[in-house]
Each structure stands twice: as C-alpha cells, then as structure tokens.
PDB file of N, CA and C in Angstrom:
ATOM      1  N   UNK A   1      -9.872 -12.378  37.027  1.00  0.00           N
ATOM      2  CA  UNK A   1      -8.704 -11.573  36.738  1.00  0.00           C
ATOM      3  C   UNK A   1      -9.099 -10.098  36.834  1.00  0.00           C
ATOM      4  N   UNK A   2      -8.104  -9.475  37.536  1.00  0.00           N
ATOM      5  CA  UNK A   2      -8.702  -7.979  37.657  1.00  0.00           C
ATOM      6  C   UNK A   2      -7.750  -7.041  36.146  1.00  0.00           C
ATOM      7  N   UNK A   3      -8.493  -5.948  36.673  1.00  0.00           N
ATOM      8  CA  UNK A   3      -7.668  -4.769  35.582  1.00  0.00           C
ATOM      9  C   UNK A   3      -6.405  -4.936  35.528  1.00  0.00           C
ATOM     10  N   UNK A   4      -5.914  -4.976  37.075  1.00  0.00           N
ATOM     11  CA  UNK A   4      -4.277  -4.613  37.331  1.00  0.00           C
ATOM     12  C   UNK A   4      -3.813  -5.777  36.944  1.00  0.00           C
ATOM     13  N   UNK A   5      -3.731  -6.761  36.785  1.00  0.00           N
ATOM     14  CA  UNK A   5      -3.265  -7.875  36.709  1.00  0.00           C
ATOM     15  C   UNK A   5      -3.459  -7.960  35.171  1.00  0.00           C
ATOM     16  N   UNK A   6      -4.492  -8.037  34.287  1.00  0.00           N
ATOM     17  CA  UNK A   6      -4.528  -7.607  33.155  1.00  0.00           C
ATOM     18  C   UNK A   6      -2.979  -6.589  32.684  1.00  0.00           C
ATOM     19  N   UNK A   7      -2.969  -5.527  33.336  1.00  0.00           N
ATOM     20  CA  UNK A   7      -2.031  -4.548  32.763  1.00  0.00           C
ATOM     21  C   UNK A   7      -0.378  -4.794  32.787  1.00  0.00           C
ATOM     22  N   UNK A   8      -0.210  -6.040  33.856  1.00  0.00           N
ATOM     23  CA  UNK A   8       0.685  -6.538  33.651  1.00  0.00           C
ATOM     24  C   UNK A   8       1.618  -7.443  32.650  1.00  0.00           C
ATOM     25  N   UNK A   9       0.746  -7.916  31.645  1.00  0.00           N
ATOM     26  CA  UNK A   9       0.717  -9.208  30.879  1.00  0.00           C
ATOM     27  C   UNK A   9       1.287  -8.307  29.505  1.00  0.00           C
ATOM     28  N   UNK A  10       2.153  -9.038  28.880  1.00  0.00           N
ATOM     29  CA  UNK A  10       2.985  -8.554  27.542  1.00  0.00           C
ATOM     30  C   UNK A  10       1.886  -8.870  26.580  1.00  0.00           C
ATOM     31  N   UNK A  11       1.462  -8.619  25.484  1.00  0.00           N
ATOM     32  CA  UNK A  11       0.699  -8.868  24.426  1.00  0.00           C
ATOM     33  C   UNK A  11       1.558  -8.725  23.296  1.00  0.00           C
ATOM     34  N   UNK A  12       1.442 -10.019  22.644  1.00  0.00           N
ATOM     35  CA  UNK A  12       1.990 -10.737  21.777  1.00  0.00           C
ATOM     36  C   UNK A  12       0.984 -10.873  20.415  1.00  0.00           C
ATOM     37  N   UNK A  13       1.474 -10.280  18.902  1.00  0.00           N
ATOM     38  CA  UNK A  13       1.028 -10.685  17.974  1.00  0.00           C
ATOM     39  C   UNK A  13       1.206 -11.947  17.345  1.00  0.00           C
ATOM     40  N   UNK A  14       0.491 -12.693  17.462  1.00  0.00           N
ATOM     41  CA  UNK A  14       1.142 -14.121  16.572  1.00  0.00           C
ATOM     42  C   UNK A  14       1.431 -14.129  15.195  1.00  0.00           C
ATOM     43  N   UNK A  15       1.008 -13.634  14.710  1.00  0.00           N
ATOM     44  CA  UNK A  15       1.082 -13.426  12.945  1.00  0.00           C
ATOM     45  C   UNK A  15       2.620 -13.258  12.980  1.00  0.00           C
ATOM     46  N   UNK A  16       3.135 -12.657  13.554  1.00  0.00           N
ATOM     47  CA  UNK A  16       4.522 -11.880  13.474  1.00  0.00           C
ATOM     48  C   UNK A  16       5.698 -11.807  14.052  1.00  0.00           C
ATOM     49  N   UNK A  17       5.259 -12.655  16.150  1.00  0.00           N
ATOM     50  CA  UNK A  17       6.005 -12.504  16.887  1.00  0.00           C
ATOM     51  C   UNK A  17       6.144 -11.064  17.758  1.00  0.00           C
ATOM     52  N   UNK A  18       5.438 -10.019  16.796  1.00  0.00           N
ATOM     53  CA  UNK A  18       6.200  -8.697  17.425  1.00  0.00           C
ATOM     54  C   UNK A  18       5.594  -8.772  18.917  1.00  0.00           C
ATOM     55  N   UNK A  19       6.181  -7.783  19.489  1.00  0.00           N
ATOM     56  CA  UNK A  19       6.014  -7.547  20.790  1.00  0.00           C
ATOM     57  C   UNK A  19       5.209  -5.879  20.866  1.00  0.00           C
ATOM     58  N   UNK A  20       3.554  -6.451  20.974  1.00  0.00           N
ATOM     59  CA  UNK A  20       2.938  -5.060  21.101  1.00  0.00           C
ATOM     60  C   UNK A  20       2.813  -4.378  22.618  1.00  0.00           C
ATOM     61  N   UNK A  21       3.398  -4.281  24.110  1.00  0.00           N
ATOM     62  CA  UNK A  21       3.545  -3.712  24.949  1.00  0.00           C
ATOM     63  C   UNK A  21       2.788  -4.336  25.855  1.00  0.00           C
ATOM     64  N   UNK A  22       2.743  -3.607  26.648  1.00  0.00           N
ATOM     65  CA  UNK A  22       1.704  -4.027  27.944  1.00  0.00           C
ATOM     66  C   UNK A  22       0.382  -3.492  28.039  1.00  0.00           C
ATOM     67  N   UNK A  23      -0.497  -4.470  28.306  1.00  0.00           N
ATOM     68  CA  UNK A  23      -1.920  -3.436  28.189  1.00  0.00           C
ATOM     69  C   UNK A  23      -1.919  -2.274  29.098  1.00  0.00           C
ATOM     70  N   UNK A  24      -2.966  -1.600  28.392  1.00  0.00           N
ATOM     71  CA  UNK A  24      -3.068   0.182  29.311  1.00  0.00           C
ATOM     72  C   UNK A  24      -4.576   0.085  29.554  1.00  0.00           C
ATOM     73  N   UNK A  25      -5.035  -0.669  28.396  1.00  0.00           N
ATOM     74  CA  UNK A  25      -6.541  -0.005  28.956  1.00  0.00           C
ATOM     75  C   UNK A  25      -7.840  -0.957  28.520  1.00  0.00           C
ATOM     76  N   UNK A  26      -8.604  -1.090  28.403  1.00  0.00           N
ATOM     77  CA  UNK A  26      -9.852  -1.409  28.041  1.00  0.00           C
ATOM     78  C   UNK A  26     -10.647  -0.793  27.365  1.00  0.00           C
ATOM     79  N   UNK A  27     -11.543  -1.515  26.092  1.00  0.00           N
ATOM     80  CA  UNK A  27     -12.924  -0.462  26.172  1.00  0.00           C
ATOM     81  C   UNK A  27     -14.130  -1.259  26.171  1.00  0.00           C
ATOM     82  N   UNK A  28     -14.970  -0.886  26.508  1.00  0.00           N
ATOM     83  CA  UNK A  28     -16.221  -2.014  27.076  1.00  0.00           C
ATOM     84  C   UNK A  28     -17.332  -1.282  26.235  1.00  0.00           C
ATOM     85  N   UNK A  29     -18.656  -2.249  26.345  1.00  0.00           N
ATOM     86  CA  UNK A  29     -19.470  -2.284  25.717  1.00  0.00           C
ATOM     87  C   UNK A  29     -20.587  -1.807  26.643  1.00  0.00           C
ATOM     88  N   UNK A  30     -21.354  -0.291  27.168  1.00  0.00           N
ATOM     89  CA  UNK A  30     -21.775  -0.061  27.930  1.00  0.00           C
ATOM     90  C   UNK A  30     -23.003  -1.206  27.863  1.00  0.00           C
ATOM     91  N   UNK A  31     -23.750  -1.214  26.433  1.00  0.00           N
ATOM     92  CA  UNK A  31     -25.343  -2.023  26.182  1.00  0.00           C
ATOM     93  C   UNK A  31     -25.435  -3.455  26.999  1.00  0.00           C
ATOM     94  N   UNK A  32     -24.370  -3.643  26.817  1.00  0.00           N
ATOM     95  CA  UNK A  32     -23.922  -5.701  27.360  1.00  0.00           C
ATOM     96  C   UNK A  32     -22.385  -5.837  28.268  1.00  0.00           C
ATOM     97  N   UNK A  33     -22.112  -4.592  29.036  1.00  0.00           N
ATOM     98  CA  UNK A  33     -21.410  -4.506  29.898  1.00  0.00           C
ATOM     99  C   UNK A  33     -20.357  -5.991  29.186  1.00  0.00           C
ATOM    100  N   UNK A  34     -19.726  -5.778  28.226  1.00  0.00           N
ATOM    101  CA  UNK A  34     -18.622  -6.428  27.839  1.00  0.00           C
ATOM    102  C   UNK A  34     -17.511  -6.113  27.513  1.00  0.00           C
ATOM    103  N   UNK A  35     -16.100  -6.655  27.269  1.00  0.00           N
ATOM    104  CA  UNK A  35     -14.867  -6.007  27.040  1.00  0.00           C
ATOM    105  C   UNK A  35     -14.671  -5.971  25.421  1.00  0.00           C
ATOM    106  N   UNK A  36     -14.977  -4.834  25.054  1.00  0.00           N
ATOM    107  CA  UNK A  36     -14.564  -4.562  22.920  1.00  0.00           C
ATOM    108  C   UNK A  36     -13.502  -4.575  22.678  1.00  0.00           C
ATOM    109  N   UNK A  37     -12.613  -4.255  23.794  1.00  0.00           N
ATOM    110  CA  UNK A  37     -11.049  -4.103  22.866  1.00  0.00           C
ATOM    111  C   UNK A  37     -10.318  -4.022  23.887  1.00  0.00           C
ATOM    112  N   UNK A  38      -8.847  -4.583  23.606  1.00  0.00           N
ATOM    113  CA  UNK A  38      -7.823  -4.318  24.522  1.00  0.00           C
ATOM    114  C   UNK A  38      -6.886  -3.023  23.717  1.00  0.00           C
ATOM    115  N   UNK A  39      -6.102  -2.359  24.300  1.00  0.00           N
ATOM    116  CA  UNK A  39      -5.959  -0.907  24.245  1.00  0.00           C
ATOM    117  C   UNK A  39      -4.148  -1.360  24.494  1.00  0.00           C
ATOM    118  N   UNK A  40      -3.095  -1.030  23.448  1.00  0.00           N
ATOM    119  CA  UNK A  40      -1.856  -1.602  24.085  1.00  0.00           C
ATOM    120  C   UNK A  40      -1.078  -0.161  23.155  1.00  0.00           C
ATOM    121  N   UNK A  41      -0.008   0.490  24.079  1.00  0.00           N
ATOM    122  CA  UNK A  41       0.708   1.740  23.768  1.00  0.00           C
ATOM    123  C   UNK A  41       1.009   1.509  22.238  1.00  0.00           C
ATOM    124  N   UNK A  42       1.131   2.709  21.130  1.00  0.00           N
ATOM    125  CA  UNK A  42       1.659   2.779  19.825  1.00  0.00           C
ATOM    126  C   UNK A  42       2.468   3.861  20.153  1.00  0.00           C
ATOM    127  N   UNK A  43       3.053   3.835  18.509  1.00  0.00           N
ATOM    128  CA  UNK A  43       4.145   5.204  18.797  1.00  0.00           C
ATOM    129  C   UNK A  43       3.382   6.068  18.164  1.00  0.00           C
ATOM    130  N   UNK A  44       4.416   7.657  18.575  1.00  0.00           N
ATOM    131  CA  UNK A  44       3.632   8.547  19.143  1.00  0.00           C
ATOM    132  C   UNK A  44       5.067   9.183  18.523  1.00  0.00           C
ATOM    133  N   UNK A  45       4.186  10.327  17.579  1.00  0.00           N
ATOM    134  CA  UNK A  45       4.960  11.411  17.010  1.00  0.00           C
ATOM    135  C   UNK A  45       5.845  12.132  18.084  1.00  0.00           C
ATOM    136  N   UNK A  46       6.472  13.131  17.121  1.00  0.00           N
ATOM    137  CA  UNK A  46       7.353  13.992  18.044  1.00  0.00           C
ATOM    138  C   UNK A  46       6.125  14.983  19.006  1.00  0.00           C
ATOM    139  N   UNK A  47       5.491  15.419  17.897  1.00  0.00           N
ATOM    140  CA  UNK A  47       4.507  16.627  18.122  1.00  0.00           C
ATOM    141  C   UNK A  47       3.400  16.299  18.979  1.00  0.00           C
ATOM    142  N   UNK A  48       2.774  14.891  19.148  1.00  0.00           N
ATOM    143  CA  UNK A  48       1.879  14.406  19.852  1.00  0.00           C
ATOM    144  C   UNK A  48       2.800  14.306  21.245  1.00  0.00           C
ATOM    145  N   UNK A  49       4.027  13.638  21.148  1.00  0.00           N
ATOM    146  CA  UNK A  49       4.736  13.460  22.638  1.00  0.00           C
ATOM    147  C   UNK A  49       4.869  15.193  23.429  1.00  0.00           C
ATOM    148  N   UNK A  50       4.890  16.263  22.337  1.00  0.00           N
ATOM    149  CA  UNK A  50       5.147  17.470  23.009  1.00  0.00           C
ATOM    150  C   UNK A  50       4.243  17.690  23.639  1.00  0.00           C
ATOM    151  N   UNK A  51       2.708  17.395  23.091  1.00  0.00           N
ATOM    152  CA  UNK A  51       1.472  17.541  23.415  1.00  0.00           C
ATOM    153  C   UNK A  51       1.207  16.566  25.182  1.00  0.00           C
ATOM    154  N   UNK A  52       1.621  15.793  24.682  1.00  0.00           N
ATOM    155  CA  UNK A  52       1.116  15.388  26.037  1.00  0.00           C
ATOM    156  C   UNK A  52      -0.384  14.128  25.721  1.00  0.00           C
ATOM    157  N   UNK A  53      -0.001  13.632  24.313  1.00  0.00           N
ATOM    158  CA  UNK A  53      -0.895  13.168  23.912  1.00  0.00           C
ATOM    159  C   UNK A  53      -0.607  11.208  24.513  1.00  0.00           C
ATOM    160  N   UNK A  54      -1.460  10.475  24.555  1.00  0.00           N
ATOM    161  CA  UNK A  54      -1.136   9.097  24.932  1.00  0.00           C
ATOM    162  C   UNK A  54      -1.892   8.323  23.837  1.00  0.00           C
ATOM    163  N   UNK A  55      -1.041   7.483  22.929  1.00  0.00           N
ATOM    164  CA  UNK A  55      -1.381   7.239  21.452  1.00  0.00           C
ATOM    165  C   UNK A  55      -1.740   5.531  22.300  1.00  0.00           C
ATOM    166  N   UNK A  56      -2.846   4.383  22.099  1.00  0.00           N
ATOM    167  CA  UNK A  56      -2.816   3.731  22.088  1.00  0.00           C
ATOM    168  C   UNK A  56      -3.440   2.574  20.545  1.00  0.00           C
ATOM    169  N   UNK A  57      -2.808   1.620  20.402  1.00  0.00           N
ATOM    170  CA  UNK A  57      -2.929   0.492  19.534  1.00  0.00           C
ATOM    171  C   UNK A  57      -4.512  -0.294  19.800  1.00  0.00           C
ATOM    172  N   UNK A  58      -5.760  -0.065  19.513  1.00  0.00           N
ATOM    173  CA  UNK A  58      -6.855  -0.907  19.808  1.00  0.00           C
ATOM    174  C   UNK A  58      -7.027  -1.909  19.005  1.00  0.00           C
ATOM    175  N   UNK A  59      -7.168  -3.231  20.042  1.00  0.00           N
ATOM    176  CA  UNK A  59      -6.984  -4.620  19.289  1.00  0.00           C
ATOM    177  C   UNK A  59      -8.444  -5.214  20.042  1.00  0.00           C
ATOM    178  N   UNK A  60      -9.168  -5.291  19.013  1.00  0.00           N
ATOM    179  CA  UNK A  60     -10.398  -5.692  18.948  1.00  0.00           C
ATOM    180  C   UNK A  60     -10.607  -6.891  19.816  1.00  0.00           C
ATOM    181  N   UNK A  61     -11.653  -7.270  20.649  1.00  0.00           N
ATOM    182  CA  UNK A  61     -11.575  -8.632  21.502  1.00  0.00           C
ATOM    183  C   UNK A  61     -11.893 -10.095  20.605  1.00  0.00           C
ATOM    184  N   UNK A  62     -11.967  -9.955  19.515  1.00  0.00           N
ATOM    185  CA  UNK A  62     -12.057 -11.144  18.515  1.00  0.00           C
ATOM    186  C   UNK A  62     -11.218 -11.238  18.735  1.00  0.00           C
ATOM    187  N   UNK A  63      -9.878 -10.646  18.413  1.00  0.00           N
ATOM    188  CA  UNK A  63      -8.774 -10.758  17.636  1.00  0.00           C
ATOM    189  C   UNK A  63      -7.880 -11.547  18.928  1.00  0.00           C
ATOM    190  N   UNK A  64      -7.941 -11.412  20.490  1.00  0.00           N
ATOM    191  CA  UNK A  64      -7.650 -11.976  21.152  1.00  0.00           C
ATOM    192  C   UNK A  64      -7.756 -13.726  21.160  1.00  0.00           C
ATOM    193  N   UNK A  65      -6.806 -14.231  21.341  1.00  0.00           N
ATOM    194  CA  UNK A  65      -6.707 -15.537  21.061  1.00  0.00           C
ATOM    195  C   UNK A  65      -6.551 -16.421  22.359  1.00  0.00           C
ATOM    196  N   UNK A  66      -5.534 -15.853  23.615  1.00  0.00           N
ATOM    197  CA  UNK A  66      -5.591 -16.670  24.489  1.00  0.00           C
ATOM    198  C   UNK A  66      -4.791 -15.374  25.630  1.00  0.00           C
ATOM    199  N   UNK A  67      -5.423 -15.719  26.619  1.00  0.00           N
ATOM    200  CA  UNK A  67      -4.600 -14.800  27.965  1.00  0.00           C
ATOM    201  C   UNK A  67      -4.086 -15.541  28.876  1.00  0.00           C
ATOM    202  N   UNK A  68      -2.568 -16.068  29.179  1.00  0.00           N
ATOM    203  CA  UNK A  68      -2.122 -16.687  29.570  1.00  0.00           C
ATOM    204  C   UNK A  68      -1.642 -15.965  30.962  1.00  0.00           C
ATOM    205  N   UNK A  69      -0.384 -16.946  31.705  1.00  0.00           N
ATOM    206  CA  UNK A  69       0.087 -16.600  33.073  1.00  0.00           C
ATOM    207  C   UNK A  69       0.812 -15.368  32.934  1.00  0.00           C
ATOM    208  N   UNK A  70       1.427 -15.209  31.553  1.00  0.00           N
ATOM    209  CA  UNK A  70       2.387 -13.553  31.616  1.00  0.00           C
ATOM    210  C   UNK A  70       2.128 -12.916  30.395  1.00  0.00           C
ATOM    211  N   UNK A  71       1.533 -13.884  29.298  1.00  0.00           N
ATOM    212  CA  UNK A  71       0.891 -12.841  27.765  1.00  0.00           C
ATOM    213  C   UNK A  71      -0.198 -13.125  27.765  1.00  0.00           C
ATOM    214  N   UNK A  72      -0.734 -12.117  26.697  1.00  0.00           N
ATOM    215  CA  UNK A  72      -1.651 -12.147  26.146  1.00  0.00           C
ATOM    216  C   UNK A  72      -1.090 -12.348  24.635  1.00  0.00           C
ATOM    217  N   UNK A  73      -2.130 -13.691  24.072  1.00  0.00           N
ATOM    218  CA  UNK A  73      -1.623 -13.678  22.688  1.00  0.00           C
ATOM    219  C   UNK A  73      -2.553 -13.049  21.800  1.00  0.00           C
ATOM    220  N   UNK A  74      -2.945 -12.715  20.591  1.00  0.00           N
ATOM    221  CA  UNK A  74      -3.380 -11.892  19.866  1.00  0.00           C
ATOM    222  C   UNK A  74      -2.984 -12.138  18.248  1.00  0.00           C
ATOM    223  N   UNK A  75      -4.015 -12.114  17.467  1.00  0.00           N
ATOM    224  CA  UNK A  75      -3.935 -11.915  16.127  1.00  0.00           C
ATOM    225  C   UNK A  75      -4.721 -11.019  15.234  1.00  0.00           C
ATOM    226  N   UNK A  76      -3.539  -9.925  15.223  1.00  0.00           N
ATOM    227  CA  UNK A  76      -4.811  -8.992  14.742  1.00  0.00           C
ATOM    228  C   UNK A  76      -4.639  -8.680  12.985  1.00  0.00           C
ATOM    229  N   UNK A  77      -6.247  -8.920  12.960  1.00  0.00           N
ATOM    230  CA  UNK A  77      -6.720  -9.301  11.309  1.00  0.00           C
ATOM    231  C   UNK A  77      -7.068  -7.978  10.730  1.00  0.00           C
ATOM    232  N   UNK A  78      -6.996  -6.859  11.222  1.00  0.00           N
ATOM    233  CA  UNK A  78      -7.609  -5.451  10.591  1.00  0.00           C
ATOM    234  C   UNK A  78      -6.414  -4.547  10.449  1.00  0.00           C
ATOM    235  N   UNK A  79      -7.022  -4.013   9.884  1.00  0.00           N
ATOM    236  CA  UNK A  79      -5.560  -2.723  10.161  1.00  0.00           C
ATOM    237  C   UNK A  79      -5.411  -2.029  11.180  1.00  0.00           C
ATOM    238  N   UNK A  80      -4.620  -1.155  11.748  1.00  0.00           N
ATOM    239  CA  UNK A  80      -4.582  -0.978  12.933  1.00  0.00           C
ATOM    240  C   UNK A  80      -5.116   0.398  13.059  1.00  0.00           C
ATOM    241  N   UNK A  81      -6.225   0.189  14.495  1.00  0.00           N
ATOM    242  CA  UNK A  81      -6.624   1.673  14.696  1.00  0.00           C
ATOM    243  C   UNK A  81      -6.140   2.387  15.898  1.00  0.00           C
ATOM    244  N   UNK A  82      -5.853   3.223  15.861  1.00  0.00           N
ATOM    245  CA  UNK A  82      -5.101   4.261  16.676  1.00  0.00           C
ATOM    246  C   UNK A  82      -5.754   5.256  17.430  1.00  0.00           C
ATOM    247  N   UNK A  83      -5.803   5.363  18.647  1.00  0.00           N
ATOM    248  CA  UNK A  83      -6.825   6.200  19.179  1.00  0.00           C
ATOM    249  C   UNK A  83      -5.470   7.303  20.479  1.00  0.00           C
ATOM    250  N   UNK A  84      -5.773   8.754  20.072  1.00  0.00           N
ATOM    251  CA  UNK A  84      -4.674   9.405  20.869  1.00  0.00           C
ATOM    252  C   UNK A  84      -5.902  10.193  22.065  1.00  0.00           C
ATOM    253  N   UNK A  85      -5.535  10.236  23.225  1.00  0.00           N
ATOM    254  CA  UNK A  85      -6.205  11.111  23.929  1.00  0.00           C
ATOM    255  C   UNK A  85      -4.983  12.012  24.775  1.00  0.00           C
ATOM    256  N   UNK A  86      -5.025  13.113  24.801  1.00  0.00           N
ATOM    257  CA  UNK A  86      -4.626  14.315  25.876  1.00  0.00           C
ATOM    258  C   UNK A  86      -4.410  14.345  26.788  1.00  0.00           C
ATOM    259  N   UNK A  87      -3.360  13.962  27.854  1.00  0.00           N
ATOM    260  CA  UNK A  87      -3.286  13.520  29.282  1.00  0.00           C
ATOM    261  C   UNK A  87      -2.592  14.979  29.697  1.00  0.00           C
ATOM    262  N   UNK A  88      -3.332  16.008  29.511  1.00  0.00           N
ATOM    263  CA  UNK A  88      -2.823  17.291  30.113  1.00  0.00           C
ATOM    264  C   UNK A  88      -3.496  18.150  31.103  1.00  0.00           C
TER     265      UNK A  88
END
C-alpha cells in the first residue's frame, strides 16, 4: 500500500463511531524505519486558520486496529495529541 492510497481511506474511531477525517500524514521511526503514528486533520482555531497553521490529530500506530478497502479503523486509548505546523 502506498502513501497515496493510504490518504485516501476515512479513519474511523471505534470507541465512538466518530468520523476522524482522512489521513494527511505519517510519522516514522527514523532508528527502525517504522510507521509511529497516523496523522488525521483536527480543528483549528480561528487564529491558527488566519495563520496558516495545519492542526493535525496524531493517533499512535498501536492504537490502529485494522486498515481496510476504504477505512482505517482505530481506537484511540490516550488523550489526544495535537501537533500544528505553519504551511506559509
């Protein structure tokens, strides 16, 4: 499975049903070239959207449960961490 095809797939919390977006991104593990987290859009203040900021939801690769033909399912057990970077 590539990236792009990855970024297509809805990700689904099971705990809840909600609907957390489409993946955006990855973050990998340079030491053991592995995938740490899937990366799926959060919301995003007024003041961060003025900014130009891109707020994403990081959901740990434990917490991944199954990657199917159009979701990804997911149960995430932590609280949620939020990572914004600057697309300006």
């Amino acid at each position: 499975m590539t990236l792009s095809e990855l970024k297509q797939k809805e990700v689904i919390d099971l705990s809840d049903g909600r609907r957390l977006g489409k993946v955006m991104d990855l973050e990998f593990s340079l030491q053991d070239s592995r995938i740490t987290a899937l990366v799926v859009p959060s919301d995003t203040s007024l003041l961060q959207s003025l900014r130009g900021e891109k707020c994403g939801l990081v959901i740990p690769w434990e917490d991944v449960y199954r990657i199917g033909d159009d979701v990804v399912l997911v149960t995430i057990r932590q609280p949620d961490r939020t990572d914004c970077q600057w697309s300006g």
